[in-house]
N, C-alpha and C. Protein backbone atom coordinates (compact mmCIF):
# COMPACT_ATOMS: atom_id res chain seq x y z
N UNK A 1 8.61 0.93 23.76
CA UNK A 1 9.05 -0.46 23.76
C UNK A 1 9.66 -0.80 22.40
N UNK A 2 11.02 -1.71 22.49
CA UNK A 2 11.44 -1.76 21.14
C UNK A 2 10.76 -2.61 20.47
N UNK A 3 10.73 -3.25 19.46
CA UNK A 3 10.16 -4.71 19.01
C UNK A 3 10.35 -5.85 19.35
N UNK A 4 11.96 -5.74 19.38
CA UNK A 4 12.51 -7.42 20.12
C UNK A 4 11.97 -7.45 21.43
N UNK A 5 11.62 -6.38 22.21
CA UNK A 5 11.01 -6.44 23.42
C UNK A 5 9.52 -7.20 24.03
N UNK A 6 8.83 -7.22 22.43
CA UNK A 6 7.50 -7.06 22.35
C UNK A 6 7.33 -8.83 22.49
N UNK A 7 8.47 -9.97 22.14
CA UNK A 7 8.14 -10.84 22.19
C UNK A 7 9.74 -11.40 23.00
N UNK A 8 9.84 -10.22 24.60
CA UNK A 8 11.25 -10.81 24.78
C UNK A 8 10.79 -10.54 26.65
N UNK A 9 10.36 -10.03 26.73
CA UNK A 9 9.58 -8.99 28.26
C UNK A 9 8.62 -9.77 28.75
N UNK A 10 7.76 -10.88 27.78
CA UNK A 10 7.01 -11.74 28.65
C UNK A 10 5.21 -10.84 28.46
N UNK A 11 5.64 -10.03 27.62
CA UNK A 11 4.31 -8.97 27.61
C UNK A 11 3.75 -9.55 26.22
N UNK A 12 2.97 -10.73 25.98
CA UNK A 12 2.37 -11.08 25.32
C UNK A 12 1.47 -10.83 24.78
N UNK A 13 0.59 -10.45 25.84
CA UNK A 13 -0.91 -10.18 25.63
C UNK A 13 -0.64 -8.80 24.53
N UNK A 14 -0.41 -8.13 25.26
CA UNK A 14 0.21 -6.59 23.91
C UNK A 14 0.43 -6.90 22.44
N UNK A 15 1.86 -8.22 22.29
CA UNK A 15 2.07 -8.38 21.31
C UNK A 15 0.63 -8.94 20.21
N UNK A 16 0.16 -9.87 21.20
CA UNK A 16 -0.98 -10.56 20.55
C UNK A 16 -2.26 -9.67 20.25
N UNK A 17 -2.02 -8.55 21.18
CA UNK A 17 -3.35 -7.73 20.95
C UNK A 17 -2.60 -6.79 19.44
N UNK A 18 -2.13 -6.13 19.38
CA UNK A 18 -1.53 -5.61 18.27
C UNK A 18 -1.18 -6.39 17.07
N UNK A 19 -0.78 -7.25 17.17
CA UNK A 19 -0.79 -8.21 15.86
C UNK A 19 -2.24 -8.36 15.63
N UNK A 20 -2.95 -8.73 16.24
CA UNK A 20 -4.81 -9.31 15.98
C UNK A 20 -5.17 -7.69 15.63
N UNK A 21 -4.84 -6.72 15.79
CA UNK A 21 -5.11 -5.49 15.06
C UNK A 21 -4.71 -5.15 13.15
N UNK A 22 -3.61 -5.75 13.78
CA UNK A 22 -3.32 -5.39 11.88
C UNK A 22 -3.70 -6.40 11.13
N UNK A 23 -3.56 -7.65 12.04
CA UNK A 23 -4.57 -8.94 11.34
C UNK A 23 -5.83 -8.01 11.09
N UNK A 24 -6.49 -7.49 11.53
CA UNK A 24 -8.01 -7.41 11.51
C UNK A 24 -7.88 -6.21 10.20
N UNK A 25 -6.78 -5.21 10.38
CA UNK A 25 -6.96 -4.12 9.15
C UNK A 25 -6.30 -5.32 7.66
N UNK A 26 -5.65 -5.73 7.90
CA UNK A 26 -5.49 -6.78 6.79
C UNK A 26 -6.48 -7.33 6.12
N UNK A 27 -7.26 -7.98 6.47
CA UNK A 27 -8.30 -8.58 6.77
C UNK A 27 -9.34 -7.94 5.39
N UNK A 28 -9.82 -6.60 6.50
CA UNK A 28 -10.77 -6.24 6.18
C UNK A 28 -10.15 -4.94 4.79
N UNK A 29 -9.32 -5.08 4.98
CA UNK A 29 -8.09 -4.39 3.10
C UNK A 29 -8.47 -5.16 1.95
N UNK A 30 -8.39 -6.64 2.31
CA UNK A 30 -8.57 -7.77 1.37
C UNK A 30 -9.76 -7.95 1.42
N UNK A 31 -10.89 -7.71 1.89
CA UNK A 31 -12.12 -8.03 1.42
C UNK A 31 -12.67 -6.60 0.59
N UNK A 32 -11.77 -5.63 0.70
CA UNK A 32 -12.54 -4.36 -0.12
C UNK A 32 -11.30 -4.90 -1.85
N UNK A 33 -10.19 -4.52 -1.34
CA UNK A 33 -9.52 -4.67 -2.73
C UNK A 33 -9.71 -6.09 -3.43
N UNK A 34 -10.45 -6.78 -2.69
CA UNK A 34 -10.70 -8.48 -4.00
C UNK A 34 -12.19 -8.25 -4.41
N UNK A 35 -12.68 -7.07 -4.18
CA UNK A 35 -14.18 -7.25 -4.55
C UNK A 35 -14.36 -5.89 -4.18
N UNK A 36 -14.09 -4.79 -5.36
CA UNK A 36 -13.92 -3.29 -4.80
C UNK A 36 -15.32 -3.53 -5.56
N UNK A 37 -15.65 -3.75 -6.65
CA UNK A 37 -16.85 -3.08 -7.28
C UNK A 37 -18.19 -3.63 -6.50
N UNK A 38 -18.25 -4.43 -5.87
CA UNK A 38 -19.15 -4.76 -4.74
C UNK A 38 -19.41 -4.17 -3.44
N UNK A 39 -18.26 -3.03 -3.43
CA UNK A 39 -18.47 -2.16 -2.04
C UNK A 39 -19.17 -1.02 -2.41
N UNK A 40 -20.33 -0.80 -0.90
CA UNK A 40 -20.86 0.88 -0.91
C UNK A 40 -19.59 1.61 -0.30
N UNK A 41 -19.73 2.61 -1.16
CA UNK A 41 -19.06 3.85 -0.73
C UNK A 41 -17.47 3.39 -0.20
N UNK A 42 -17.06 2.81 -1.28
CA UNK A 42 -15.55 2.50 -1.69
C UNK A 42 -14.52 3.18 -0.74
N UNK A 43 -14.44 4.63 -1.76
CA UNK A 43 -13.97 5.72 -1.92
C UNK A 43 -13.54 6.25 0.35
N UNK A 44 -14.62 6.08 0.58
CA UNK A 44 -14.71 6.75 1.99
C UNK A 44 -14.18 5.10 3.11
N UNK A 45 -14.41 4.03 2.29
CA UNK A 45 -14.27 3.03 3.30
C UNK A 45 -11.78 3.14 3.06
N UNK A 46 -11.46 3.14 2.15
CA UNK A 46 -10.58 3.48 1.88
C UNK A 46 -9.55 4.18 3.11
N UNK A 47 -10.74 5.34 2.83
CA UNK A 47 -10.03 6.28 4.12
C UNK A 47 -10.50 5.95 5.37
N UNK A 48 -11.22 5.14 5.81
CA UNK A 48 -11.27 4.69 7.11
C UNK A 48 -9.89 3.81 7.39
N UNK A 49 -9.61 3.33 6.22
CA UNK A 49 -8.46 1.79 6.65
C UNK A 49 -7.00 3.04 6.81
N UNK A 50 -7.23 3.97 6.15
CA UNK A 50 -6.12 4.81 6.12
C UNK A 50 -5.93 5.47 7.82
N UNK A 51 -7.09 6.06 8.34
CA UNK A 51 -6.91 6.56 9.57
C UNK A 51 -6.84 5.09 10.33
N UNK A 52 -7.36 3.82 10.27
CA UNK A 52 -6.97 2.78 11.10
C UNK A 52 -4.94 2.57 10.97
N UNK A 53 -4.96 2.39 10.17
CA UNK A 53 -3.48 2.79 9.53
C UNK A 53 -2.81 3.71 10.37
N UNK A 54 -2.84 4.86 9.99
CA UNK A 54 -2.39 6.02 11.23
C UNK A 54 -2.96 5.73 12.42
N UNK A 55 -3.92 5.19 12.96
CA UNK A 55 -4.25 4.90 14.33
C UNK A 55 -3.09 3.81 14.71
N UNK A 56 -2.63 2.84 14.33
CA UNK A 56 -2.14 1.65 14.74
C UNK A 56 -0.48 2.56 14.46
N UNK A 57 -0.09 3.04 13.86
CA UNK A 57 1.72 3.09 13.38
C UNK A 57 1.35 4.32 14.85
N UNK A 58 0.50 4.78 14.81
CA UNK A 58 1.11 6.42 16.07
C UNK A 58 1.13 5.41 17.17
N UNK A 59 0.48 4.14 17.49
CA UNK A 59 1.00 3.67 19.10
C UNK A 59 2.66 3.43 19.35
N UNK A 60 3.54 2.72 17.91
CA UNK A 60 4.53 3.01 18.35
C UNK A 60 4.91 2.60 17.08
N UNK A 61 6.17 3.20 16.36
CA UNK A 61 6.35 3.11 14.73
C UNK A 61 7.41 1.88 14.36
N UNK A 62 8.32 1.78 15.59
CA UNK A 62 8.84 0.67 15.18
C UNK A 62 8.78 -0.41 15.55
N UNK A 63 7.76 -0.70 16.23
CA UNK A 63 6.60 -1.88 17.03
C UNK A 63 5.53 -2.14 15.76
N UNK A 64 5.06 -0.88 15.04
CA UNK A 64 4.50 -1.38 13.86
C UNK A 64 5.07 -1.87 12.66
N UNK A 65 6.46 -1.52 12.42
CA UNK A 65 6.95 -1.76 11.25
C UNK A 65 7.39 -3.51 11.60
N UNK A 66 7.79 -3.98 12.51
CA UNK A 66 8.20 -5.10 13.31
C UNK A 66 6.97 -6.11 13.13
N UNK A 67 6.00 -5.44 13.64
CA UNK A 67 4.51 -6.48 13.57
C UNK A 67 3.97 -6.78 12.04
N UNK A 68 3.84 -5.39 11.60
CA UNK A 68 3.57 -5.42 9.78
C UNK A 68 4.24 -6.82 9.22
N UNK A 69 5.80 -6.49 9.15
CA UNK A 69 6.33 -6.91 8.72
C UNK A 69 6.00 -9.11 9.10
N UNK A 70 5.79 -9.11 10.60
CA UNK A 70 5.72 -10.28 10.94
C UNK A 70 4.38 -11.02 10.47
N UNK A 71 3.06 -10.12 10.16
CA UNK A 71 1.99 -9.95 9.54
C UNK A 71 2.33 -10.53 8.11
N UNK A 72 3.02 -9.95 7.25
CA UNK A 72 2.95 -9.94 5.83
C UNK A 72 3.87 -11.60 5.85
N UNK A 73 4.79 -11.88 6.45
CA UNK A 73 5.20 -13.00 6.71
C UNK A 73 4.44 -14.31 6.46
N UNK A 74 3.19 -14.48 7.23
CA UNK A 74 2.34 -15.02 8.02
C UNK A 74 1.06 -14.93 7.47
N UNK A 75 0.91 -13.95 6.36
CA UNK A 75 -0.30 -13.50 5.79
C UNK A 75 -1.34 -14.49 4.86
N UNK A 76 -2.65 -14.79 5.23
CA UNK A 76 -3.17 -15.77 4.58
C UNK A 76 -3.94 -15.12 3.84
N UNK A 77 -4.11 -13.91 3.63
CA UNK A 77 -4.93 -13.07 2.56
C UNK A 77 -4.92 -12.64 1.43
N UNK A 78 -3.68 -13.36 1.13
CA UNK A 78 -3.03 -13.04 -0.66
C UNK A 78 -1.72 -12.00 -0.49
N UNK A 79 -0.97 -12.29 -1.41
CA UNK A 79 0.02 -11.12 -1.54
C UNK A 79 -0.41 -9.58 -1.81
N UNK A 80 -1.30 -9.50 -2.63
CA UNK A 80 -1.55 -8.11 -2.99
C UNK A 80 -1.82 -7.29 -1.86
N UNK A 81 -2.73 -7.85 -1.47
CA UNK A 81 -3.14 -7.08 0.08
C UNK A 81 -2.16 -6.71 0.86
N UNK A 82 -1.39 -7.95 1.06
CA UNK A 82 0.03 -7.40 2.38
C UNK A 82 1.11 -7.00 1.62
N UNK A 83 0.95 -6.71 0.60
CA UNK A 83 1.96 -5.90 0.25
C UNK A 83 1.25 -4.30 0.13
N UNK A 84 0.35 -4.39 -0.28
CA UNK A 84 -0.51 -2.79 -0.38
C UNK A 84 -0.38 -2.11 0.85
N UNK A 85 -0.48 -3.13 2.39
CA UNK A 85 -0.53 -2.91 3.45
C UNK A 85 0.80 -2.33 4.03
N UNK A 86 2.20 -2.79 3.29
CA UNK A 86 3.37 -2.87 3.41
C UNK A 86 3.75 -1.77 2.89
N UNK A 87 3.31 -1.60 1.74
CA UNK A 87 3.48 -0.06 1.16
C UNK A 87 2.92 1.32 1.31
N UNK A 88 1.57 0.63 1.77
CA UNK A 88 1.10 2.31 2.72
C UNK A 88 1.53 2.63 3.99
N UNK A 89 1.98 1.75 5.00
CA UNK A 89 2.92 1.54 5.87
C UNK A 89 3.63 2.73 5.93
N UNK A 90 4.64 2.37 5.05
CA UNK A 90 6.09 2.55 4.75
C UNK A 90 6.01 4.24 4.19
N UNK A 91 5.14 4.17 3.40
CA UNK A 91 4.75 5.53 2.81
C UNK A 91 4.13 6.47 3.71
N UNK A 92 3.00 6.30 4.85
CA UNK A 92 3.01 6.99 6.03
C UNK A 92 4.35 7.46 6.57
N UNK A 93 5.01 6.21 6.93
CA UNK A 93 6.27 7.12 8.03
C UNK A 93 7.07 7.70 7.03
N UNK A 94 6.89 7.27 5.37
CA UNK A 94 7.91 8.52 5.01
C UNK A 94 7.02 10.17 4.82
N UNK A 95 6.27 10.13 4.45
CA UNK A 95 5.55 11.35 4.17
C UNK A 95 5.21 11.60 5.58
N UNK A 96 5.77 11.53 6.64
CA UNK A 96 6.16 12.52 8.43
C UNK A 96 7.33 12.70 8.45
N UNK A 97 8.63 12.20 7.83
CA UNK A 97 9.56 12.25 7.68
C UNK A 97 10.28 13.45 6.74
N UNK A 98 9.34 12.95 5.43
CA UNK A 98 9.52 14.90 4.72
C UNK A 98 8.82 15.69 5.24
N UNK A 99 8.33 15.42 5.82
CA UNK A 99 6.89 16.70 6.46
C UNK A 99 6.12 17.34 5.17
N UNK A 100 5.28 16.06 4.27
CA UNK A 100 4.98 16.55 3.43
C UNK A 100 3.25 17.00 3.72
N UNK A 101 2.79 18.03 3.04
CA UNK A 101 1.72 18.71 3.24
C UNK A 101 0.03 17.46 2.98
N UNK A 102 -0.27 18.04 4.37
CA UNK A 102 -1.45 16.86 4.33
C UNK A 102 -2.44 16.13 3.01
N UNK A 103 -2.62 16.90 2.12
CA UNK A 103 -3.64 16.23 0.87
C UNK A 103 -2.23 15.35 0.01
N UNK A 104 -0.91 15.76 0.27
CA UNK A 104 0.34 14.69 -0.44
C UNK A 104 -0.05 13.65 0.05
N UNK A 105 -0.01 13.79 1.03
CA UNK A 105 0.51 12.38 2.24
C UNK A 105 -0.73 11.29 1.76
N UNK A 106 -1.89 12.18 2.27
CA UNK A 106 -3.23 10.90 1.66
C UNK A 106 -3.26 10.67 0.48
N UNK A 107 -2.89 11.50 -0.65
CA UNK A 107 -2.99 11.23 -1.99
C UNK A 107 -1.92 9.74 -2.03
N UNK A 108 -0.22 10.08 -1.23
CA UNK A 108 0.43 9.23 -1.70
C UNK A 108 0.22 7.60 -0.55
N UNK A 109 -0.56 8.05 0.20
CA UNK A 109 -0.91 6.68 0.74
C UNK A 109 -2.07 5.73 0.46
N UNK A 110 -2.95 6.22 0.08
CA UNK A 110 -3.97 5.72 -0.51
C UNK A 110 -3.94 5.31 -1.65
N UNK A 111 -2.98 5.63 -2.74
CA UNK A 111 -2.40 5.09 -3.81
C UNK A 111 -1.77 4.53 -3.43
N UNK A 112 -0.67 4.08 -2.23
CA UNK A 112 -0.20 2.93 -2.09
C UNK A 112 -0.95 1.35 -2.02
N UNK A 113 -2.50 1.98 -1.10
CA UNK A 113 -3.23 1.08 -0.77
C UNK A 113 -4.03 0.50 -2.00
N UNK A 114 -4.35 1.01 -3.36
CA UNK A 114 -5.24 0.93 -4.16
C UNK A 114 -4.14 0.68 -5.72
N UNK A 115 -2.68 1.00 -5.34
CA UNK A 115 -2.23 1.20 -6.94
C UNK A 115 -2.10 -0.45 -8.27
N UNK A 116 -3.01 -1.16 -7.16
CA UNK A 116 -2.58 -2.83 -7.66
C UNK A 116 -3.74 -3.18 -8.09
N UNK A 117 -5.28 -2.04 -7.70
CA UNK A 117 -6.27 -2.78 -7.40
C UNK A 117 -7.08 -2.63 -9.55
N UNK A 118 -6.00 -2.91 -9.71
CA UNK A 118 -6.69 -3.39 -11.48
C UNK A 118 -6.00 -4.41 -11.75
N UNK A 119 -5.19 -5.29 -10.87
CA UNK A 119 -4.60 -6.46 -10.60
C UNK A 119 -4.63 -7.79 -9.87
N UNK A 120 -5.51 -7.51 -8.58
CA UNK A 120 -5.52 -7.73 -7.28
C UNK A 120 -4.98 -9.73 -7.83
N UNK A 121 -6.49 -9.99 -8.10
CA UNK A 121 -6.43 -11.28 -8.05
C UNK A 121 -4.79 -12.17 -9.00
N UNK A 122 -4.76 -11.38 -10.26
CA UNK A 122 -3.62 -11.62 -10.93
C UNK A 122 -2.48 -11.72 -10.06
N UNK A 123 -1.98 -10.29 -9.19
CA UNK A 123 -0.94 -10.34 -8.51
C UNK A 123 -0.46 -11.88 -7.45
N UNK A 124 -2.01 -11.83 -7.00
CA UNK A 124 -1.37 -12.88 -6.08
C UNK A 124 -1.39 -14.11 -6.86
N UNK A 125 -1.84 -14.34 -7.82
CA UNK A 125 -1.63 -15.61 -8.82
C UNK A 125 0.02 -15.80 -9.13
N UNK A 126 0.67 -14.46 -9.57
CA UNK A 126 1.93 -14.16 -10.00
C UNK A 126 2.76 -14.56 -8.90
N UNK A 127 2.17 -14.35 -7.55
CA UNK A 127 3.43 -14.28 -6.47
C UNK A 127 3.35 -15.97 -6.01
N UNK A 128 2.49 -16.94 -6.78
CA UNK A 128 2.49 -18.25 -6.34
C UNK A 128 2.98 -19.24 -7.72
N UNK A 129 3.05 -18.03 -8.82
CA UNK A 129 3.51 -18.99 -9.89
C UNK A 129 4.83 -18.72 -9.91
N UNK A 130 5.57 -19.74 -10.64
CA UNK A 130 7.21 -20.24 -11.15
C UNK A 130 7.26 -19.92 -12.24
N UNK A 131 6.57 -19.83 -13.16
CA UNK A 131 7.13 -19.76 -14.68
C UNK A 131 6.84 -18.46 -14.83
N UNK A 132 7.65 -17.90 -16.27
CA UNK A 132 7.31 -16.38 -16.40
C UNK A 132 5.70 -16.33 -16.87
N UNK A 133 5.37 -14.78 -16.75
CA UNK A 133 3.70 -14.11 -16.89
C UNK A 133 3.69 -14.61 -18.53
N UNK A 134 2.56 -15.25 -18.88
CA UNK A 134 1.86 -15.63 -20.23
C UNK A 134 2.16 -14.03 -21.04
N UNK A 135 1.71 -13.66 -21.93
CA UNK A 135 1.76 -12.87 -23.01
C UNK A 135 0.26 -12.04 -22.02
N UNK A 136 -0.63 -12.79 -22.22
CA UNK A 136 -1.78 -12.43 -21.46
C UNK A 136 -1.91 -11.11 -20.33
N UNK A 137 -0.71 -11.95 -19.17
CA UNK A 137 -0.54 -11.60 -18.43
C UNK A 137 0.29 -10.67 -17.80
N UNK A 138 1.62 -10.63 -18.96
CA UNK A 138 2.23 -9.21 -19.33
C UNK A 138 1.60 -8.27 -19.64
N UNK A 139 0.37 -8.66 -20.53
CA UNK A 139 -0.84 -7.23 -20.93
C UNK A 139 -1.32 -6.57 -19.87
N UNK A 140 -1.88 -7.19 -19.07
CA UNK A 140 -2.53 -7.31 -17.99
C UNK A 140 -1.45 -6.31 -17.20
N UNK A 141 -0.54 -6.97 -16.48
CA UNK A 141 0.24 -6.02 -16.00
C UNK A 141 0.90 -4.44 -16.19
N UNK A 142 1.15 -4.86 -17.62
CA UNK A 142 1.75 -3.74 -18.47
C UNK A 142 0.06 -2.21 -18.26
N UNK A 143 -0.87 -2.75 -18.08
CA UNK A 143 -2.48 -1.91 -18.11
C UNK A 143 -2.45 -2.16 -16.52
N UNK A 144 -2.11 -2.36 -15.69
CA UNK A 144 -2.65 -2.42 -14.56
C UNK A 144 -2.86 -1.05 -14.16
N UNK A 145 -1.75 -0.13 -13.88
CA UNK A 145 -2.03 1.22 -13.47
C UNK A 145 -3.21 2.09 -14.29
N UNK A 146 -3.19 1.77 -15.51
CA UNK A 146 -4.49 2.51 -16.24
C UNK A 146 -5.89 2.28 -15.85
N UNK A 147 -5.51 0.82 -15.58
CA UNK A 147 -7.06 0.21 -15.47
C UNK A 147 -7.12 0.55 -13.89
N UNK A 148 -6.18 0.86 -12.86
CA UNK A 148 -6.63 0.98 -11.74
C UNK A 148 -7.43 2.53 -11.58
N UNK A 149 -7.05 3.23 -12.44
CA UNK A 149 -7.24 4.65 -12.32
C UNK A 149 -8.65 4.56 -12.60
N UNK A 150 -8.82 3.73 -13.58
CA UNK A 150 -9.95 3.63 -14.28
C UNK A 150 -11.25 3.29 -12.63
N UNK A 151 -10.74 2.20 -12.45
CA UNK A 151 -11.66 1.63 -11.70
C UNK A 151 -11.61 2.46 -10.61
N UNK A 152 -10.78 3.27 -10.06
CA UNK A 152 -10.95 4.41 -8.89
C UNK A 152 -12.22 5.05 -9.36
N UNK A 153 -11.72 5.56 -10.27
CA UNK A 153 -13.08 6.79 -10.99
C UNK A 153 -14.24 5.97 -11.17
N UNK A 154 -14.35 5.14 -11.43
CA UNK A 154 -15.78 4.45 -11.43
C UNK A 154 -16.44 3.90 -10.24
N UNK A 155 -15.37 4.08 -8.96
CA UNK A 155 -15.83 3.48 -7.86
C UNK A 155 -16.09 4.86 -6.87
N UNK A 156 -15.50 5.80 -7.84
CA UNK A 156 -16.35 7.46 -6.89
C UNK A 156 -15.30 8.10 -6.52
N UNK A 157 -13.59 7.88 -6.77
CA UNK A 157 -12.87 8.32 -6.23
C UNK A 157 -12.60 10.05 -7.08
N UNK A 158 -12.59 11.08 -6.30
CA UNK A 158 -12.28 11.98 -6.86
C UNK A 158 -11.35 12.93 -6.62
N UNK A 159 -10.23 12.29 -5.90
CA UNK A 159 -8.83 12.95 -5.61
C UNK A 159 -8.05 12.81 -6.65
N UNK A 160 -7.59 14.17 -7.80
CA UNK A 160 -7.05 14.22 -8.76
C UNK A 160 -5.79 13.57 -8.38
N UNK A 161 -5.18 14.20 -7.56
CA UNK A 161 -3.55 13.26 -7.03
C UNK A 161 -3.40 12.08 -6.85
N UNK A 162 -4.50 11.48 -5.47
CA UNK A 162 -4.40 10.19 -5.53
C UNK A 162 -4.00 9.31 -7.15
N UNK A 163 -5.46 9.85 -7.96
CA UNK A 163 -5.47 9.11 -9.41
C UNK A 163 -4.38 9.19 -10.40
N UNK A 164 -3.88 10.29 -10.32
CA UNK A 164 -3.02 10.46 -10.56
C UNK A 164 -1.21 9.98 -10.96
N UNK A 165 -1.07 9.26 -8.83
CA UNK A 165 -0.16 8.94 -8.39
C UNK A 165 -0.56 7.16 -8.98
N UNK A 166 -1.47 6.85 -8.95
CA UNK A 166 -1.87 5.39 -9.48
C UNK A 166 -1.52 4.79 -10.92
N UNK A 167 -1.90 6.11 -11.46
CA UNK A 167 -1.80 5.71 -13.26
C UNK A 167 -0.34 6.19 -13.63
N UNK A 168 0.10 7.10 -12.69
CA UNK A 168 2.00 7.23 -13.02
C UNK A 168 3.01 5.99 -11.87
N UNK A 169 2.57 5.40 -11.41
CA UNK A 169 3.18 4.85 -10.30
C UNK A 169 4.30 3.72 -10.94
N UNK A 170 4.32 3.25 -12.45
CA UNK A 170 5.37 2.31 -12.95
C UNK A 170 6.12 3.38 -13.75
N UNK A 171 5.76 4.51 -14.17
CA UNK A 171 6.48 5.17 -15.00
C UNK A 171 7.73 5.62 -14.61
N UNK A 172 9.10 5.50 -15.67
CA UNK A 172 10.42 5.71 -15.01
C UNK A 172 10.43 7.48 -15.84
N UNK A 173 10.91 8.15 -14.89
CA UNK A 173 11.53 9.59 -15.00
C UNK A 173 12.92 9.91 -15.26
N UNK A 174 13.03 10.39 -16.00
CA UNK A 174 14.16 11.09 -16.36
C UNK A 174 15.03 12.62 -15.38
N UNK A 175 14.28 12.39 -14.11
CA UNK A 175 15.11 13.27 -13.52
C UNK A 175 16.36 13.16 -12.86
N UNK A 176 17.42 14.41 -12.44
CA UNK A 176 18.42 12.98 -12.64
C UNK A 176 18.52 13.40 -10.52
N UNK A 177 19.49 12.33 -10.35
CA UNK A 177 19.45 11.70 -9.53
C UNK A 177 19.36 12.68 -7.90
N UNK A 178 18.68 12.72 -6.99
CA UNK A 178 18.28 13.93 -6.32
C UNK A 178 17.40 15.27 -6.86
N UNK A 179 17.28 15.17 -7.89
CA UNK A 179 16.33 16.13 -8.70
C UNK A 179 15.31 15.82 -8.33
N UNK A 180 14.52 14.90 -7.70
CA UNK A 180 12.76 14.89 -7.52
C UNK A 180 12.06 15.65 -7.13
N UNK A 181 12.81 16.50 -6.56
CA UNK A 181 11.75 17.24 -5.73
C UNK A 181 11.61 18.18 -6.98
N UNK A 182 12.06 18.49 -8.03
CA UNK A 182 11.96 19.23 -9.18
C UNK A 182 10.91 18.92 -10.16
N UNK A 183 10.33 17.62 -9.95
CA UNK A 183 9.40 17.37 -10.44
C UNK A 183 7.75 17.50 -10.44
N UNK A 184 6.93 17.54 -11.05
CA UNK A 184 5.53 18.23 -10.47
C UNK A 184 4.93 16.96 -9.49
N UNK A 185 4.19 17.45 -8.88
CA UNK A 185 3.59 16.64 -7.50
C UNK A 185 3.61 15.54 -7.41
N UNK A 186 2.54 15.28 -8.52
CA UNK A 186 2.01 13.84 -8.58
C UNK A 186 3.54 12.75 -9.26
N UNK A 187 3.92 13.23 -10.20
CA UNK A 187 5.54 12.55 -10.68
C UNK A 187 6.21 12.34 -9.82
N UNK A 188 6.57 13.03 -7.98
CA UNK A 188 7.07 13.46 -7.10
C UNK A 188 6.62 12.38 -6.54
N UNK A 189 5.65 12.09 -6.27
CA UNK A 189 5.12 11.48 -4.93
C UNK A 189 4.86 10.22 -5.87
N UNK A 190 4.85 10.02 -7.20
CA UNK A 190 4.60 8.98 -8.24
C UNK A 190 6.04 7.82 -8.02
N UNK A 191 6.86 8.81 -7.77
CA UNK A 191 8.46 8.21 -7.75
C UNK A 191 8.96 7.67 -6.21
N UNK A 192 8.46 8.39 -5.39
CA UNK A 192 8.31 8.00 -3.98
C UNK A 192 7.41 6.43 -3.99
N UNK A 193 6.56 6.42 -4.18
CA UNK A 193 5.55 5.01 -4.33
C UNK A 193 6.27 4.05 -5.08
N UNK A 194 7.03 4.09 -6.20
CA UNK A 194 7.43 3.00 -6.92
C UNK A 194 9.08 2.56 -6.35
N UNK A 195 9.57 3.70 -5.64
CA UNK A 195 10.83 3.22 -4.87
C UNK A 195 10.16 2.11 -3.81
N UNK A 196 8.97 2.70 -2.89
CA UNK A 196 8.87 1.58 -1.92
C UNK A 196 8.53 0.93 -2.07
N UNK A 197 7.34 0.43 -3.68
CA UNK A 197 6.80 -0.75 -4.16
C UNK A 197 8.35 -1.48 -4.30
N UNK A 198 9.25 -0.97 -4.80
CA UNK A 198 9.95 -1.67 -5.06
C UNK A 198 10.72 -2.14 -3.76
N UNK A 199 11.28 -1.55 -2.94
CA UNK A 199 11.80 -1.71 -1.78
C UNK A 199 11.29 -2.87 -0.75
N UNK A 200 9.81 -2.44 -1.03
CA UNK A 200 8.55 -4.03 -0.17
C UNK A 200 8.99 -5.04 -0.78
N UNK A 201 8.46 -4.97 -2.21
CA UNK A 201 8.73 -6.45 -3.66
C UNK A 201 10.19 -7.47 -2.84
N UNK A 202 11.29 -6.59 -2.86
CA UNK A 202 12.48 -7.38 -2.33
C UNK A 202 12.50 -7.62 -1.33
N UNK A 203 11.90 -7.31 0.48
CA UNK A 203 11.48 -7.78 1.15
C UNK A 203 10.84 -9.16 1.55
């Protein structure tokens, strides 16, 4: 079924049942990333939202990108979240697209889902304010990826890549243009994440 179909066919109930799905992984994204250090077993709840994730995009990919998208629209859970949501998304169907090797793919999606989370509350402050970030709050940003790495490792995470892909995820590379794949893994899949952070952001 295409997307325009999904709210054009009279097949509602579907649309509504599938939207109230990613509502619900939304949902429950934003209650781990606004209060990670308050969760048991972080690290593993993570990868549950990740296989809910791949459970919901394999029913149909451009029925999910369509709903996501109408989701993040509509989203009452803060920006950070639906955009984290937007970017692991996006980063699933590309890492099936390179056919990249299974521990990439989770390393680079789960850093999609987590690469903000030394930010969370800030971000969505940022995406409701008008004036530029305080001095403060440039700091803040400018440390976000360090401090997220940080707080992975303290919350039990022990996928060198994932952490990896988190604490390089603003860094600009000097490779030149089509060269990435020349680069070592985590820089690789580091540069992949900050194209689609960026790609969501303008969305």
């Amino acid at each position: 079924m295409l997307p325009s179909q999904l709210s054009r066919t009279g097949n509602d109930e579907e649309y509504e049942d599938l939207l109230g799905l990613w509502g619900d992984l939304e949902s429950g994204l934003s209650m781990l990333l606004s209060r990670p250090l308050h969760a048991q077993g972080f690290d593993g709840k993570i990868r549950q939202f990740d296989q809910w994730l791949q459970d919901l995009v394999a029913h149909d990919i451009d029925a999910s990108l369509y709903l996501m998208f109408q989701l993040a629209a509509t989203s009452t859970v803060g920006y950070s979240t639906s955009h984290a949501l937007v970017c692991g998304t996006l980063c699933h169907i590309m890492a099936r697209e390179f056919r990249l090797p299974g521990n990439e793919r989770n390393a680079l999606v789960r850093a999609a889902l987590t690469m903000n989370i030394g930010m969370t509350a800030l971000q969505d402050e940022l995406a409701q304010q008008k004036d530029r970030p305080s001095p403060e709050q440039r700091a803040a940003i400018d440390n976000h990826a360090a401090r997220g790495r940080q707080m992975l490792e303290q919350l039990g995470s022990t996928d060198g890549l994932w952490l990896s892909i988190v604490s390089a995820h603003h860094l600009e590379h000097t490779a030149a243009p089509g060269a990435s794949g020349k680069l070592p893994t985590d820089l690789r899949l580091a540069h992949i994440l900050r194209t689609v952070d960026r790609y969501a952001a303008l969305i």
